[in-house]
C-alpha atoms as a PDB file:
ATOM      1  CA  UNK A   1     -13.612 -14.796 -10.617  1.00  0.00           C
ATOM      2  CA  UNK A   2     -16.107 -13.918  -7.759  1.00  0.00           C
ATOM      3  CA  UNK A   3     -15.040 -12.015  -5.205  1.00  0.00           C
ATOM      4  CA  UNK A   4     -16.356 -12.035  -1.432  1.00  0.00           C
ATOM      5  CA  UNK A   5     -16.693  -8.635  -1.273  1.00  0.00           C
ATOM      6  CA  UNK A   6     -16.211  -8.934   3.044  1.00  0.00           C
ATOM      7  CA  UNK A   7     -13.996 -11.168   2.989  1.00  0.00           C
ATOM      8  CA  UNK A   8     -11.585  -8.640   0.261  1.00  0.00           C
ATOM      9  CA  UNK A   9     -12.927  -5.737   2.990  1.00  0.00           C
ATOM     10  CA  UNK A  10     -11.189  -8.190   5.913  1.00  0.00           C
ATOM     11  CA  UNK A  11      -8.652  -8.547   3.872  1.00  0.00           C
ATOM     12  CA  UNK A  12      -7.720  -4.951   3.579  1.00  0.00           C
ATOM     13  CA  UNK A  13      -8.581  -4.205   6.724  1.00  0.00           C
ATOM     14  CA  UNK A  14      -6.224  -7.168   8.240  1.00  0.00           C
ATOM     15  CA  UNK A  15      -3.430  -5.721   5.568  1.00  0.00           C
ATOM     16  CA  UNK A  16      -2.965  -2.180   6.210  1.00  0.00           C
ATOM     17  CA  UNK A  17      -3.355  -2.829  10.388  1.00  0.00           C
ATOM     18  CA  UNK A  18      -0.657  -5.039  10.287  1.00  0.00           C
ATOM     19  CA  UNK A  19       1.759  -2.593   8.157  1.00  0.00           C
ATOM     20  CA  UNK A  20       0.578   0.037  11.188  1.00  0.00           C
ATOM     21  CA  UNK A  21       1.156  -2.960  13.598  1.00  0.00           C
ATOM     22  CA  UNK A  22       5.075  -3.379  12.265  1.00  0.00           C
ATOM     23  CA  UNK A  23       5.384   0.398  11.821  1.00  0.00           C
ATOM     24  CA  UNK A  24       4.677   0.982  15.794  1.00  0.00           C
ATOM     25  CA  UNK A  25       6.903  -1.384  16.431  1.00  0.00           C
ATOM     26  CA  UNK A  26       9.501   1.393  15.978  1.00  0.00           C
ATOM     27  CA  UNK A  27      10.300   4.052  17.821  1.00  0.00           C
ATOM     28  CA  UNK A  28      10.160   8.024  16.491  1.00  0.00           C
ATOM     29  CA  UNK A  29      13.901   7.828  15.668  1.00  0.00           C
ATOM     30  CA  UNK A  30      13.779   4.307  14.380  1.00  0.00           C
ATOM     31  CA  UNK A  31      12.020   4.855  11.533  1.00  0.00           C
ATOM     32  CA  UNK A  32      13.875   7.857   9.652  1.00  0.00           C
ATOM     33  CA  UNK A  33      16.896   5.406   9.912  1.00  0.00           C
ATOM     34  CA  UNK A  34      18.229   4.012   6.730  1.00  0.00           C
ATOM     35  CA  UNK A  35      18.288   0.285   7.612  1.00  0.00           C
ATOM     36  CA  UNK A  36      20.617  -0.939   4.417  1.00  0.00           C
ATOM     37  CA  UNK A  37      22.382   0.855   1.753  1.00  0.00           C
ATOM     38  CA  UNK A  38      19.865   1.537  -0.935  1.00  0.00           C
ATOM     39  CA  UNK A  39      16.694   1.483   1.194  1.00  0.00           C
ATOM     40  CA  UNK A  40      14.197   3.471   2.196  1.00  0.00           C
ATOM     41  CA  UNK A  41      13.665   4.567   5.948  1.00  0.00           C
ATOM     42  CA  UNK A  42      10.425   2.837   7.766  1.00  0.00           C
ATOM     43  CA  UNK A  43       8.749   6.470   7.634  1.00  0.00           C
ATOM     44  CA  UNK A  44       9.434   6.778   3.857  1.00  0.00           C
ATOM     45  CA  UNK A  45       7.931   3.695   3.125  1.00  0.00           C
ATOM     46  CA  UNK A  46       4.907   3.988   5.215  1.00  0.00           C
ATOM     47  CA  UNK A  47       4.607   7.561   3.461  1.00  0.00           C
ATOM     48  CA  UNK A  48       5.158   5.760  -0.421  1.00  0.00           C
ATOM     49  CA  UNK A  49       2.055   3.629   0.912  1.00  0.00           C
ATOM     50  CA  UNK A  50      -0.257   6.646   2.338  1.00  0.00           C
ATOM     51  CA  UNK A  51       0.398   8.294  -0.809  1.00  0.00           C
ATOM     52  CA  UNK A  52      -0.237   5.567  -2.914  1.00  0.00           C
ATOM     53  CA  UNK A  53      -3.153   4.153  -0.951  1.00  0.00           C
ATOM     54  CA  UNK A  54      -4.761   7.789  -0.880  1.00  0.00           C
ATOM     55  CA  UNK A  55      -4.583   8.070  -4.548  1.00  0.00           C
ATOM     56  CA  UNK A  56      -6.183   4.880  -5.224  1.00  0.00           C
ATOM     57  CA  UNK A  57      -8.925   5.889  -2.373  1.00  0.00           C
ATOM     58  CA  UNK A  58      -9.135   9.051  -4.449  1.00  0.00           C
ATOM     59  CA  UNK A  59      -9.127   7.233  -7.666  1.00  0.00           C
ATOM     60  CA  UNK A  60     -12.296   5.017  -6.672  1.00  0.00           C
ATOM     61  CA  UNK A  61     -14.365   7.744  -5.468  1.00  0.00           C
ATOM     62  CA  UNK A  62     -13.868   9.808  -8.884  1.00  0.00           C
ATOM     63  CA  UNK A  63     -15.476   9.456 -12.364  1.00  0.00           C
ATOM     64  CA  UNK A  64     -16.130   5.876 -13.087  1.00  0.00           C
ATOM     65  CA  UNK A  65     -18.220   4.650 -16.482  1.00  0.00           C
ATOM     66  CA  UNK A  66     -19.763   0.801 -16.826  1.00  0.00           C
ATOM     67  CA  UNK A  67     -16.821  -1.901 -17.395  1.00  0.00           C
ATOM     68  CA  UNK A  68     -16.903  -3.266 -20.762  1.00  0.00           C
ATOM     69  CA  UNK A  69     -15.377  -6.558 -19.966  1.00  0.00           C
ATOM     70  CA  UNK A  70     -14.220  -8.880 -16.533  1.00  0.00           C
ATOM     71  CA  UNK A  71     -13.664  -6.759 -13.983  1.00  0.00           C
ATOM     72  CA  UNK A  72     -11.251  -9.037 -12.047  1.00  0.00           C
ATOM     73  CA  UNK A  73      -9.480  -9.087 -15.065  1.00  0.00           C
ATOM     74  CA  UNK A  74      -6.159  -7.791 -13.937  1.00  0.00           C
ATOM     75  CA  UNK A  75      -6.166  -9.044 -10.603  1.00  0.00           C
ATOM     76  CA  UNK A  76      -3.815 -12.055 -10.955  1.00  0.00           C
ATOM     77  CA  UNK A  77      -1.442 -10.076 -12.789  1.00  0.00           C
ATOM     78  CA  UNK A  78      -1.288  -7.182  -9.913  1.00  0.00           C
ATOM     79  CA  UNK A  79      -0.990  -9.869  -7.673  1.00  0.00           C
ATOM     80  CA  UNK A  80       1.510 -11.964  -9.105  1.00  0.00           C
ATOM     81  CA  UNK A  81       3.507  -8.605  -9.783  1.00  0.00           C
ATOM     82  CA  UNK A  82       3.365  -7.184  -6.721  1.00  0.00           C
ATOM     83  CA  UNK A  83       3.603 -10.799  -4.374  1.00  0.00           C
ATOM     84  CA  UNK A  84       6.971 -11.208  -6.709  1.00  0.00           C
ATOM     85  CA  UNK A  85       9.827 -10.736  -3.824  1.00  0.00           C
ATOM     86  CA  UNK A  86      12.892 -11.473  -5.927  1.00  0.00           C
ATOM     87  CA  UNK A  87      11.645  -8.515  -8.454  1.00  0.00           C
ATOM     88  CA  UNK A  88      12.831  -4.703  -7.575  1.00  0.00           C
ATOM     89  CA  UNK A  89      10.642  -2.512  -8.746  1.00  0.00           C
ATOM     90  CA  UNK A  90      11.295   1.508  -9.258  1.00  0.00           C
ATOM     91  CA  UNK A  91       8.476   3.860  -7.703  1.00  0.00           C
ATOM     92  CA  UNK A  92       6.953   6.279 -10.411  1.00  0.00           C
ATOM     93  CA  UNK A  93       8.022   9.877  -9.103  1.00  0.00           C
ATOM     94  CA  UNK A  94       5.043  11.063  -7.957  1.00  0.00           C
ATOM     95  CA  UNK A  95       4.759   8.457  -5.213  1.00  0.00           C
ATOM     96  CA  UNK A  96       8.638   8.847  -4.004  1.00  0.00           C
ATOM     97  CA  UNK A  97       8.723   9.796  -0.457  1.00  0.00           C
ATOM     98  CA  UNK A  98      10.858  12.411   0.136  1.00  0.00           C
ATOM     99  CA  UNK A  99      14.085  11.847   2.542  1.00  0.00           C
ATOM    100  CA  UNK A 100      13.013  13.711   5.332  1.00  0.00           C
ATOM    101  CA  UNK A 101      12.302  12.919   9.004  1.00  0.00           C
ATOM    102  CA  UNK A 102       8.930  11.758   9.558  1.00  0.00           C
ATOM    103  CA  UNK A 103       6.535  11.758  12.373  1.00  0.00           C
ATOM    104  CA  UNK A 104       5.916   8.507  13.375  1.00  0.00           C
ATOM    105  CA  UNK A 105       1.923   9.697  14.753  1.00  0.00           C
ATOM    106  CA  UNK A 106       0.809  11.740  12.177  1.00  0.00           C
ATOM    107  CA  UNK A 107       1.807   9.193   9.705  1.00  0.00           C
ATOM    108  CA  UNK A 108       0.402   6.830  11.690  1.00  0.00           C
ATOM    109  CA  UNK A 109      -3.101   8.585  11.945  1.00  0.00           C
ATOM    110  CA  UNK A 110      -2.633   9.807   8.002  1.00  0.00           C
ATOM    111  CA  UNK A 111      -2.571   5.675   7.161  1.00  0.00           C
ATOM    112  CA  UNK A 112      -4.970   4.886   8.807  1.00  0.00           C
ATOM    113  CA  UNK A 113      -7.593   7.583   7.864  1.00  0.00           C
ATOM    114  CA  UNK A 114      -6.977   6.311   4.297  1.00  0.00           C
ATOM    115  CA  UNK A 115      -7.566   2.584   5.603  1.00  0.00           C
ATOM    116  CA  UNK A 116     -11.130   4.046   7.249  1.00  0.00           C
ATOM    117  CA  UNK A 117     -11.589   5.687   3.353  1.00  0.00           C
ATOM    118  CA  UNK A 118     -10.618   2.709   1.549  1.00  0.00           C
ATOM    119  CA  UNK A 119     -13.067   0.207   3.425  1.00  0.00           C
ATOM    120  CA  UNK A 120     -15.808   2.624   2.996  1.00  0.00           C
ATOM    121  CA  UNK A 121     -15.829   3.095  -0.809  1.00  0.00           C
ATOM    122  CA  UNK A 122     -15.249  -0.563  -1.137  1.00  0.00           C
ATOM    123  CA  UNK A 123     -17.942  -1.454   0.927  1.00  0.00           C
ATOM    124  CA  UNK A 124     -20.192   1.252  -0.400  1.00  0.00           C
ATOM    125  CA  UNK A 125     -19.664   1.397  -4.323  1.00  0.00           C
ATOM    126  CA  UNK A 126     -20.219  -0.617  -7.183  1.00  0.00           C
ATOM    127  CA  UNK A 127     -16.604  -2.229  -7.757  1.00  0.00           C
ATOM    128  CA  UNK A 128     -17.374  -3.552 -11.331  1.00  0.00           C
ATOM    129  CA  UNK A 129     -17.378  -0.105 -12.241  1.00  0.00           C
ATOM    130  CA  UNK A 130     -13.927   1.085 -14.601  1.00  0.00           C
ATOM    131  CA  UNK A 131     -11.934   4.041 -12.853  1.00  0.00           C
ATOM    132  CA  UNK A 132     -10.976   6.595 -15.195  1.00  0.00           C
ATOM    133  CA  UNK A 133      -9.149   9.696 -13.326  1.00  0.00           C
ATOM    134  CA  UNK A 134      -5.577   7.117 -13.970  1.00  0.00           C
ATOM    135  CA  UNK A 135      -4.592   5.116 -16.535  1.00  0.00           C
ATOM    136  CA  UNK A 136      -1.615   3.034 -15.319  1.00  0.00           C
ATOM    137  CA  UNK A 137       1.301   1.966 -17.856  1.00  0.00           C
ATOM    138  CA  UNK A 138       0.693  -1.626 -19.197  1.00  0.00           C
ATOM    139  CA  UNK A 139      -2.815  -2.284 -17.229  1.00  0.00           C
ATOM    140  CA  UNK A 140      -4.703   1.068 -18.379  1.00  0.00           C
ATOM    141  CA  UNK A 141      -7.942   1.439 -16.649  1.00  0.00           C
ATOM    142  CA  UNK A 142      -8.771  -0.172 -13.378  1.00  0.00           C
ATOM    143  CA  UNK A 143     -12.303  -1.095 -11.973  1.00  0.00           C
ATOM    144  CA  UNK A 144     -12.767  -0.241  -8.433  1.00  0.00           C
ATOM    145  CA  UNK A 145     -12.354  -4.175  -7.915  1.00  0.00           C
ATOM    146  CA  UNK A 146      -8.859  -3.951  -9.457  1.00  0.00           C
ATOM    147  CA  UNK A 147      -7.913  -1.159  -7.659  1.00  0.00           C
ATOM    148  CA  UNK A 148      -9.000  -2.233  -3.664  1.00  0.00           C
ATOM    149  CA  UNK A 149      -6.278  -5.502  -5.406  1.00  0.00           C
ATOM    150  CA  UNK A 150      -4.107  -2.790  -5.817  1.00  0.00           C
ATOM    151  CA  UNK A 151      -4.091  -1.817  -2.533  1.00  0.00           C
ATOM    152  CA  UNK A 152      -4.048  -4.550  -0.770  1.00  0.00           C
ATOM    153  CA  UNK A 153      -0.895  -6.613  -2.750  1.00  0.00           C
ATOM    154  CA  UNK A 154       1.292  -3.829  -2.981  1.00  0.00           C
ATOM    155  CA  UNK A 155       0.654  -2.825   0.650  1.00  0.00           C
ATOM    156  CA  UNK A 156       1.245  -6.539   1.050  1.00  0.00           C
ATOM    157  CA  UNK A 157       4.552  -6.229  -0.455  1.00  0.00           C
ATOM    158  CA  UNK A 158       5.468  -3.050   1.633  1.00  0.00           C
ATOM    159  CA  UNK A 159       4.385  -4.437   4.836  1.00  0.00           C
ATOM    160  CA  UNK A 160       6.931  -7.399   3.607  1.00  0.00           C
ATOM    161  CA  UNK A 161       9.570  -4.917   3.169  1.00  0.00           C
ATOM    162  CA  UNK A 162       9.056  -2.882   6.268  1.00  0.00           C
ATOM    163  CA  UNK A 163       9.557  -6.395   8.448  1.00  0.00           C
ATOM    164  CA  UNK A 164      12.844  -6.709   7.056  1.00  0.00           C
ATOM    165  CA  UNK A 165      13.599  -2.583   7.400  1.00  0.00           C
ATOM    166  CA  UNK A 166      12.285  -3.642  11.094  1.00  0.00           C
ATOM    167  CA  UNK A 167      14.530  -6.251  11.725  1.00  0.00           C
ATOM    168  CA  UNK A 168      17.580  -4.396  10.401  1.00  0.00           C
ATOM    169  CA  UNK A 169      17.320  -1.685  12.658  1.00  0.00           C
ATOM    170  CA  UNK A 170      16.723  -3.787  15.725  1.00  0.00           C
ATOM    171  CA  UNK A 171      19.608  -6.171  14.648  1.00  0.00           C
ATOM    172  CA  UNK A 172      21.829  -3.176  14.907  1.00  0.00           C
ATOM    173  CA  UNK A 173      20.685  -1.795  17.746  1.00  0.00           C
ATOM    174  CA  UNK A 174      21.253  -5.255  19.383  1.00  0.00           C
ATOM    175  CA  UNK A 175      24.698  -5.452  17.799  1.00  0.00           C
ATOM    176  CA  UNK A 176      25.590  -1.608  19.136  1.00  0.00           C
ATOM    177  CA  UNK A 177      24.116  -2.355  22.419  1.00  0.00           C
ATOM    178  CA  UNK A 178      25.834  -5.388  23.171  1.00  0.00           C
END
């Protein structure tokens, strides 16, 4: 599978501006609100994606070795895991935001500092090239190629999410306002 490498950096770009695009859309109180029982707050989600999106930035610009086999190998199975809406999914620990208030700006400026990382190393750096710092369960190794697929489905599926957090919270400030 060949890969336009600027049209996957366009991609990404387009991906993680529109989560910051929905994100501003709320105000500083809006987004440590809990929108629906068993759901993270606007700021914890946005803060599950900076963490997750720095680690993979991290990830890409650490010890990498030649990739003994496709490196889009994994790529429709991240995809079709991630792009999956009926299926919940459990954040490992290490990514969990923690339920705190947030600050809408400095997450804000956090995300996108990663985004500015992110777009660099993919544009920069060989992306056949096999990550080793993280082995994830069931995939093992990614190449850089797999991991910028990462990034952008599951932000994909969190910028999904945080439109429906969104709308809850407006709904019922409508609803309390009226």
């Amino acid at each position: 599978m060949e890969t336009n490498i600027t049209q996957l950096i366009a991609e990404i770009d387009e991906t993680l501006e529109r989560a910051v695009k929905i994100f501003d859309e709320l105000d500083g109180d809006e987004i440590n609100k809990v929108p629906f029982e068993n759901s993270w707050t606007a700021g914890q989600l946005m803060n599950h994606l900076l963490m997750s999106n720095k680690g993979f930035a991290d990830i890409m610009r650490g010890p990498v070795e030649d990739t003994q086999r496709d490196p889009s190998l994994n790529i429709e199975t991240i995809r079709s895991i991630f792009l999956d809406f009926n299926t919940k999914m459990k954040s490992p620990d290490f990514i969990l935001p923690p339920e705190k208030d947030y600050h809408k700006e400095a997450l804000k400026s956090e995300f996108i500092a990663v985004k500015t990382q992110l777009i660099k190393t993919a544009s920069s750096e060989d992306l056949s090239k096999t990550c080793t710092a993280f082995k994830l369960p069931q995939l093992g190794f990614l190449t850089r190629m797999e991991a910028i697929h990462f990034v952008l489905y599951h932000t994909q599926r969190h910028t999904h999410q945080l439109e429906n957090i969104k709308q809850a919270i407006k709904q019922r400030e409508t609803m309390i306002a009226g």
